[in-house]
C-alpha atoms as a PDB file:
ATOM      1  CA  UNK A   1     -56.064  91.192  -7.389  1.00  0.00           C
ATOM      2  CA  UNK A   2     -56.550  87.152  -6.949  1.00  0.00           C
ATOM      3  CA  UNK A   3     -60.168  88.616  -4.669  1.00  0.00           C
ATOM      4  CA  UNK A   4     -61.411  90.685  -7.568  1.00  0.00           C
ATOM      5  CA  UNK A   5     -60.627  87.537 -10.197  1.00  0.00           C
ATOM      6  CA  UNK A   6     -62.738  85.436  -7.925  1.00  0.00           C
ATOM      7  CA  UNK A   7     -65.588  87.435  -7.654  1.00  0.00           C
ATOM      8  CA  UNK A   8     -65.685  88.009 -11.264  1.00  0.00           C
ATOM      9  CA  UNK A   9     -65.253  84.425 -11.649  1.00  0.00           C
ATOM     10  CA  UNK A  10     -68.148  83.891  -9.061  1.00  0.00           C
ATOM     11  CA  UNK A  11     -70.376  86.277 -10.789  1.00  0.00           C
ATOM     12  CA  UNK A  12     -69.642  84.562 -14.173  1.00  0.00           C
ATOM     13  CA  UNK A  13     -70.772  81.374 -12.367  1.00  0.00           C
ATOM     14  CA  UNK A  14     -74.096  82.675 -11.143  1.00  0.00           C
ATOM     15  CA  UNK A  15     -74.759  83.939 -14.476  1.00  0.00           C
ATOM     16  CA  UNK A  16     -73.738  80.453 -16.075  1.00  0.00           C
ATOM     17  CA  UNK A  17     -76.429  78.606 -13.470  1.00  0.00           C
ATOM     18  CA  UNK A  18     -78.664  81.414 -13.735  1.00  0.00           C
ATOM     19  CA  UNK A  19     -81.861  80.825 -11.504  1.00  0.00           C
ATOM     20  CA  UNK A  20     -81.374  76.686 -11.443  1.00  0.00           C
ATOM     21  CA  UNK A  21     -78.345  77.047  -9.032  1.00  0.00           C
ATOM     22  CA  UNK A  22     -78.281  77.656  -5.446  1.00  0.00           C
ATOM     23  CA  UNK A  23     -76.259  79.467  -3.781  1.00  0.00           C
ATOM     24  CA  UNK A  24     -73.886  76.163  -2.694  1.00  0.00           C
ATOM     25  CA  UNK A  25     -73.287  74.875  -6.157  1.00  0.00           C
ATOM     26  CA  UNK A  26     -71.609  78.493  -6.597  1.00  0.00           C
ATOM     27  CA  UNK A  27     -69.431  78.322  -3.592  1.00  0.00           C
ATOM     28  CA  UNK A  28     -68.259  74.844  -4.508  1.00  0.00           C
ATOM     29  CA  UNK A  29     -67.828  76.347  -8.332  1.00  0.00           C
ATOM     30  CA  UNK A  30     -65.514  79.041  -6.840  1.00  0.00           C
ATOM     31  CA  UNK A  31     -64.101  76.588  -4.358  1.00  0.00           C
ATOM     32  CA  UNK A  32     -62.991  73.968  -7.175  1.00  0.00           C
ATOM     33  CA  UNK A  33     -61.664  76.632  -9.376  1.00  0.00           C
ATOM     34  CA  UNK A  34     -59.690  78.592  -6.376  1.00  0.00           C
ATOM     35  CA  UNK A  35     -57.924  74.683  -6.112  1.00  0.00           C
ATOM     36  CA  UNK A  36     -59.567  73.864  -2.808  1.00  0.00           C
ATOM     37  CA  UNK A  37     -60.977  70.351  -3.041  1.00  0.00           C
ATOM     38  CA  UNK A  38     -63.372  70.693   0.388  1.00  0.00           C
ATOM     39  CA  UNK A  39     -66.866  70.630  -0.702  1.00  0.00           C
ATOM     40  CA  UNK A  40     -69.720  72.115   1.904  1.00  0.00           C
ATOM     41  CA  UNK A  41     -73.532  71.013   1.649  1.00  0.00           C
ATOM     42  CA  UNK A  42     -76.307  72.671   2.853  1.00  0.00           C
ATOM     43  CA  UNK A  43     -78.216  69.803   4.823  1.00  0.00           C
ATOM     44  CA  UNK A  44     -80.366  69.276   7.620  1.00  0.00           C
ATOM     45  CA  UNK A  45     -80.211  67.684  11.047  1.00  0.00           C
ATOM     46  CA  UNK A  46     -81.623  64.285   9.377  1.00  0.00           C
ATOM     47  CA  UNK A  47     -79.585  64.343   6.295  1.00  0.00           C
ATOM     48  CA  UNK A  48     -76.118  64.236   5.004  1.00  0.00           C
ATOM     49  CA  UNK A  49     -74.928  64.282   1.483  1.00  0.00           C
ATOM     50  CA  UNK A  50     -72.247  62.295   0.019  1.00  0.00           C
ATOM     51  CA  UNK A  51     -69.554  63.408  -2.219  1.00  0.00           C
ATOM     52  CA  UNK A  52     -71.054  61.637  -4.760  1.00  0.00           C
ATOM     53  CA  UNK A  53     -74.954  63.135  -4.028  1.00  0.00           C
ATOM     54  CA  UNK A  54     -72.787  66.404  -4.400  1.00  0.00           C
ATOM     55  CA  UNK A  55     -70.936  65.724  -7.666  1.00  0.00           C
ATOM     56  CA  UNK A  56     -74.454  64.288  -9.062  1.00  0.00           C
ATOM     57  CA  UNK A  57     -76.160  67.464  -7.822  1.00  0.00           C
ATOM     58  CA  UNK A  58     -74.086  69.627  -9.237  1.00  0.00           C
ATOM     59  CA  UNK A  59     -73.528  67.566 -12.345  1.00  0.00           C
ATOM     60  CA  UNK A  60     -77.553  68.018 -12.627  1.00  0.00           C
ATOM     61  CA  UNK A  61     -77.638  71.629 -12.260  1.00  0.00           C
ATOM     62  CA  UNK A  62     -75.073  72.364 -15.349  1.00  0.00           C
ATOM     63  CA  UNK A  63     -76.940  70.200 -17.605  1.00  0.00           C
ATOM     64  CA  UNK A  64     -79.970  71.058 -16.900  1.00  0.00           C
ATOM     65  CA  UNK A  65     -78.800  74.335 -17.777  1.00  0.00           C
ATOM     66  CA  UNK A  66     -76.991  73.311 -20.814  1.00  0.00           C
ATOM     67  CA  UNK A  67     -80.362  71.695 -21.857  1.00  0.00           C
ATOM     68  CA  UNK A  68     -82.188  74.950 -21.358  1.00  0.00           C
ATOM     69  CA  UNK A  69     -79.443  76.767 -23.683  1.00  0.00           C
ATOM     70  CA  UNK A  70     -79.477  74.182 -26.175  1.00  0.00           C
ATOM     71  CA  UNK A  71     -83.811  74.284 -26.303  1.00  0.00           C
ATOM     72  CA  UNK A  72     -83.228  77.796 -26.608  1.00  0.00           C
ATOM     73  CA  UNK A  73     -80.193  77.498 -29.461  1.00  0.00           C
ATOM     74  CA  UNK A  74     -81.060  74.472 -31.266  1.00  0.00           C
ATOM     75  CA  UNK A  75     -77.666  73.527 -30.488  1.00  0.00           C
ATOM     76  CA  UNK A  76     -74.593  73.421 -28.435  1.00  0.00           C
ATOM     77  CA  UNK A  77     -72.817  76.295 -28.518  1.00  0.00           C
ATOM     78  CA  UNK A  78     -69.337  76.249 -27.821  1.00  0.00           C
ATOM     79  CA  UNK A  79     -68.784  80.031 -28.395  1.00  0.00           C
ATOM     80  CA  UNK A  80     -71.427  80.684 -25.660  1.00  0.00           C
ATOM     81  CA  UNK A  81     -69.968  81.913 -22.187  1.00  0.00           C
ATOM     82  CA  UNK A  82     -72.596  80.127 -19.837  1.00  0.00           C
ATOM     83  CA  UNK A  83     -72.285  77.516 -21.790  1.00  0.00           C
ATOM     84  CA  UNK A  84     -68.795  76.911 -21.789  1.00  0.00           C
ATOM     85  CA  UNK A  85     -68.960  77.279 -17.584  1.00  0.00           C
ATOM     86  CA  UNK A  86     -71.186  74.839 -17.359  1.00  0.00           C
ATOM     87  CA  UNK A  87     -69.673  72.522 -19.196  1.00  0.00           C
ATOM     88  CA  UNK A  88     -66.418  72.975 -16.977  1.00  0.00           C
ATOM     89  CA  UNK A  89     -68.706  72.215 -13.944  1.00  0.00           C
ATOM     90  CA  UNK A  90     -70.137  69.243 -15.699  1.00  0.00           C
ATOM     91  CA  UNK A  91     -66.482  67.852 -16.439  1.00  0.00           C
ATOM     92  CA  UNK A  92     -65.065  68.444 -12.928  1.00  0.00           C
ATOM     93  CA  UNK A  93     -68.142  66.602 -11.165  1.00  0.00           C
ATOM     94  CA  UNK A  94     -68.447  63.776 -13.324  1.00  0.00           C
ATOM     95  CA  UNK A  95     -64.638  63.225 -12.957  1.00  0.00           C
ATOM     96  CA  UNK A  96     -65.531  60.744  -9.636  1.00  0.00           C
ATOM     97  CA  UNK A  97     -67.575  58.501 -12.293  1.00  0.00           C
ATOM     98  CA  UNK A  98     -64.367  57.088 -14.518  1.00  0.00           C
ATOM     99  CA  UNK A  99     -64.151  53.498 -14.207  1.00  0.00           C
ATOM    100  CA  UNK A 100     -66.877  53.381 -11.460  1.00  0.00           C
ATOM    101  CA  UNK A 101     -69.759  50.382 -12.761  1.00  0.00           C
ATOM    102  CA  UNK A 102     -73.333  50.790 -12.206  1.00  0.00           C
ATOM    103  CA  UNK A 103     -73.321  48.648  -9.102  1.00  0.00           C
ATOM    104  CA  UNK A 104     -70.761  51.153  -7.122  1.00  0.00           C
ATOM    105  CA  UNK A 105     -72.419  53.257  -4.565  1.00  0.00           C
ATOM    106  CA  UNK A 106     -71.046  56.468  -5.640  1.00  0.00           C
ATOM    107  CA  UNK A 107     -72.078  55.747  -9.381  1.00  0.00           C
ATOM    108  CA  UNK A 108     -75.597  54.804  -7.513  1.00  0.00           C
ATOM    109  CA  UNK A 109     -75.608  57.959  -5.042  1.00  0.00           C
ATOM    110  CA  UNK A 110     -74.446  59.600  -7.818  1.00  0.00           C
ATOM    111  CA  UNK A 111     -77.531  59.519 -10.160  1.00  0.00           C
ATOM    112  CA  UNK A 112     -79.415  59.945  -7.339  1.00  0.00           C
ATOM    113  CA  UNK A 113     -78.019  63.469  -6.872  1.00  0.00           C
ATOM    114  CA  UNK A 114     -77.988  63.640 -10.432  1.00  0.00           C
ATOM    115  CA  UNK A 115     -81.714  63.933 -10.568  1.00  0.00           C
ATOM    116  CA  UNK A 116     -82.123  66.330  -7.587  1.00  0.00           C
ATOM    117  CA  UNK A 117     -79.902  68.983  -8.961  1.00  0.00           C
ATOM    118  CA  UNK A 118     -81.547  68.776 -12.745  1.00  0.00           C
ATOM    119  CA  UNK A 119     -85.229  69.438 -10.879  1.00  0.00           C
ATOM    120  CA  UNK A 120     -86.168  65.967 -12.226  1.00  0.00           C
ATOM    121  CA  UNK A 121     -84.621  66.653 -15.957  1.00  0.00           C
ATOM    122  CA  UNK A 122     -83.252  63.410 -15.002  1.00  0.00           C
ATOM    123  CA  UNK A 123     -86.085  60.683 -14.039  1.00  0.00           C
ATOM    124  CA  UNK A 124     -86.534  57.278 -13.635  1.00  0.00           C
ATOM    125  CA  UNK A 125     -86.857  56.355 -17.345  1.00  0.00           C
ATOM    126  CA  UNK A 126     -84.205  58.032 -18.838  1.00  0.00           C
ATOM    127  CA  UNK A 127     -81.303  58.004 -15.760  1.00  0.00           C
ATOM    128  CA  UNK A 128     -79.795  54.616 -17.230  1.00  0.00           C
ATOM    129  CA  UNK A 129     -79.463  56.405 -20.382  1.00  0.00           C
ATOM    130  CA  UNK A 130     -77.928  59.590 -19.134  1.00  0.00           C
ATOM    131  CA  UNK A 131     -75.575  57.926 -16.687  1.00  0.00           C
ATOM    132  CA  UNK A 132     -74.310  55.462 -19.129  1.00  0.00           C
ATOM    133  CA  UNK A 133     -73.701  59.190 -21.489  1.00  0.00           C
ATOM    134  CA  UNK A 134     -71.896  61.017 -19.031  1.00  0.00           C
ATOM    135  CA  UNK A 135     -69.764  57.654 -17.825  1.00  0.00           C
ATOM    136  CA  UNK A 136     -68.817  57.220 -21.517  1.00  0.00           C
ATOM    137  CA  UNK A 137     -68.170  61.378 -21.423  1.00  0.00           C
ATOM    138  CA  UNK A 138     -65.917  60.793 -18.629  1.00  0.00           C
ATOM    139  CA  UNK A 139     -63.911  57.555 -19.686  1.00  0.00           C
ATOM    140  CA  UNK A 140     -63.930  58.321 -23.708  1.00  0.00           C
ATOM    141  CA  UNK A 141     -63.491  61.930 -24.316  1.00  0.00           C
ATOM    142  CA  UNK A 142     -60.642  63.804 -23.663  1.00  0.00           C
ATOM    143  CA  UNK A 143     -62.390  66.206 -20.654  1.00  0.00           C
ATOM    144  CA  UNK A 144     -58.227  67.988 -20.249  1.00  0.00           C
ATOM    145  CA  UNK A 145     -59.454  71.374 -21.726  1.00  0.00           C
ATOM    146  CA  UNK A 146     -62.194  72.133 -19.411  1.00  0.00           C
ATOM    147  CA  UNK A 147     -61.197  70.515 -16.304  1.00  0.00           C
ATOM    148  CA  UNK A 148     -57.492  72.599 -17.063  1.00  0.00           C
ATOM    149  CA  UNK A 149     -59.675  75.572 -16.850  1.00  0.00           C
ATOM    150  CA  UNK A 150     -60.659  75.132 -13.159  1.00  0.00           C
ATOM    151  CA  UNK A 151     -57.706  73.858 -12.189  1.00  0.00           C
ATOM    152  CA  UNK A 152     -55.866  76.502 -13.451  1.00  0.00           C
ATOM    153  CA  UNK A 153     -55.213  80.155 -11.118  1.00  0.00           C
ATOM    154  CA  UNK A 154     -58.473  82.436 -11.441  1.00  0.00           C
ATOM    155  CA  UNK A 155     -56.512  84.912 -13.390  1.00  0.00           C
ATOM    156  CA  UNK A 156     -56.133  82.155 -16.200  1.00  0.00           C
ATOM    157  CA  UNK A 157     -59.797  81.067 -16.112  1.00  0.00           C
ATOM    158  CA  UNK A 158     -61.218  84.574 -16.551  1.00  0.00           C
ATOM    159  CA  UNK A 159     -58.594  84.724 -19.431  1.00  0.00           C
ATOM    160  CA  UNK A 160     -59.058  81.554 -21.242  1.00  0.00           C
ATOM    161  CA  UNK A 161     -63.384  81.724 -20.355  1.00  0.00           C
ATOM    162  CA  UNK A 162     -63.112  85.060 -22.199  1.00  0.00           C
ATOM    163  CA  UNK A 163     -61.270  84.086 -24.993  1.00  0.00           C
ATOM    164  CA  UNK A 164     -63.163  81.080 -25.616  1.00  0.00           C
ATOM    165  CA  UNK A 165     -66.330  83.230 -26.299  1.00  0.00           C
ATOM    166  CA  UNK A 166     -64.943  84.458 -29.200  1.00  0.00           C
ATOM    167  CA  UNK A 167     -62.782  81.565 -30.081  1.00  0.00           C
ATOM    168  CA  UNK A 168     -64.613  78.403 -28.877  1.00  0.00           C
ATOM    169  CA  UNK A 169     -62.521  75.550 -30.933  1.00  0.00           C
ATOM    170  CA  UNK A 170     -58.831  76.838 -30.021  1.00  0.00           C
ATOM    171  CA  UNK A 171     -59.688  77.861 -26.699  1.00  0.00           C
ATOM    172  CA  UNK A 172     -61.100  74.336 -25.915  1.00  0.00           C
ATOM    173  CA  UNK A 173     -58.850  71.707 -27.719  1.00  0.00           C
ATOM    174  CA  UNK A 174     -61.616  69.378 -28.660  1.00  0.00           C
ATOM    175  CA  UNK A 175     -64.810  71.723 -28.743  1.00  0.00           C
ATOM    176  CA  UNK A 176     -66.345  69.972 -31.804  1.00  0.00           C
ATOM    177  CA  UNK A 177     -65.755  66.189 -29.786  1.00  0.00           C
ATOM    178  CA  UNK A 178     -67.200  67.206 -26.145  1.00  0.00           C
ATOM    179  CA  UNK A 179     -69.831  69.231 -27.920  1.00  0.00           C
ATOM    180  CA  UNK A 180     -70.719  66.080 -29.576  1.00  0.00           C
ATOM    181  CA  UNK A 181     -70.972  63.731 -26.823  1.00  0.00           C
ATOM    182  CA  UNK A 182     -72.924  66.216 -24.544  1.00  0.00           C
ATOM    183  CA  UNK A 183     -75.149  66.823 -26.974  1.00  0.00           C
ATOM    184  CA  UNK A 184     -76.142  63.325 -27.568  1.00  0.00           C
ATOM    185  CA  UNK A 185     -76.757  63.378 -23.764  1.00  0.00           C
ATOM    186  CA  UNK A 186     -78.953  66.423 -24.202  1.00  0.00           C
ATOM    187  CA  UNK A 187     -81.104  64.864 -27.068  1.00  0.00           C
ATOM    188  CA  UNK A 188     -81.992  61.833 -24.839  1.00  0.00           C
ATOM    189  CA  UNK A 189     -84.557  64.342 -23.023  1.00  0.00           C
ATOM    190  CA  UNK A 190     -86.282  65.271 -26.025  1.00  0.00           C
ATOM    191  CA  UNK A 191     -87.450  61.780 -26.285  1.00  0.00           C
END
């Protein structure tokens, strides 16, 4: 039963990251919400990614897809499945950022990942602006509802993911507050 749950789960996840995902972001997806904190990376004989090259990576990846949802929507919407599981993978991979200061390595390696897994959503010009977004994300909004999710047993993911399709606000305790601080993240790339 906990097999089938996962690969529903997985398959939920692939649709969440639709074609901007590849195929490691998924296994660590499944990985983080199956408990197991070891995180693989694809790399090559020349190249080894941190944890926080990971996090940023995968960080990228869900809001670059929450960006394409929201240019599609003209908002953020909480009632949306996809988005909903990418917000959960935003929350868990930005977790590594609370209290770290934008001299820290990881914060550093961090938005370097950051713009690799958004396929350059992220640049140059507006990286100070995004980081300093998802570090006050992190450190001022309560994150409990989605991380929960992940940490939680498959079983009560698929459950509460469901739900929260139909009911967005209950299933996520403060909906209308993360929706509000990611989107003022998202509306930095529209500048």
């Amino acid at each position: 039963m906990k097999r089938i749950l996962t690969i529903v789960l997985a398959a939920a996840a692939f649709l969440a990251a639709e074609n901007t995902a590849d195929a490691q972001f998924l296994k660590n997806l499944v990985n983080k919400v199956k408990g197991n904190t070891t995180e693989t990376t694809t790399t090559t004989a020349t190249e080894t990614a941190s944890a926080a090259t990971v996090d940023g990576k995968a960080a990228g990846v869900a809001l670059r897809a929450l960006y394409t949802q929201y240019k599609a929507d003209g908002k953020l919407d909480m009632g949306n499945l996809n988005n909903l599981l990418n917000l959960t993978a935003l929350a868990n991979n930005i977790q590594g950022l609370k209290g770290q200061t934008s001299k820290a390595a990881f914060y550093k390696d961090f938005a370097s990942g950051l713009v690799m897994g958004s396929s350059s959503l992220v640049t140059e010009q507006n990286s100070t602006s995004v980081m300093n977004g998802l570090t006050n994300l992190v450190n001022n909004v309560d994150l409990s509802g989605l991380t929960n999710k992940a940490e939680s047993t498959a079983a009560s993911v698929a459950e509460k993911v469901a739900a929260a399709s139909d009911k967005a606000n209950t299933a996520v305790t403060n909906a209308t507050e993360i929706a509000s601080a990611v989107t003022n993240i998202l509306n930095i790339f529209k500048k």
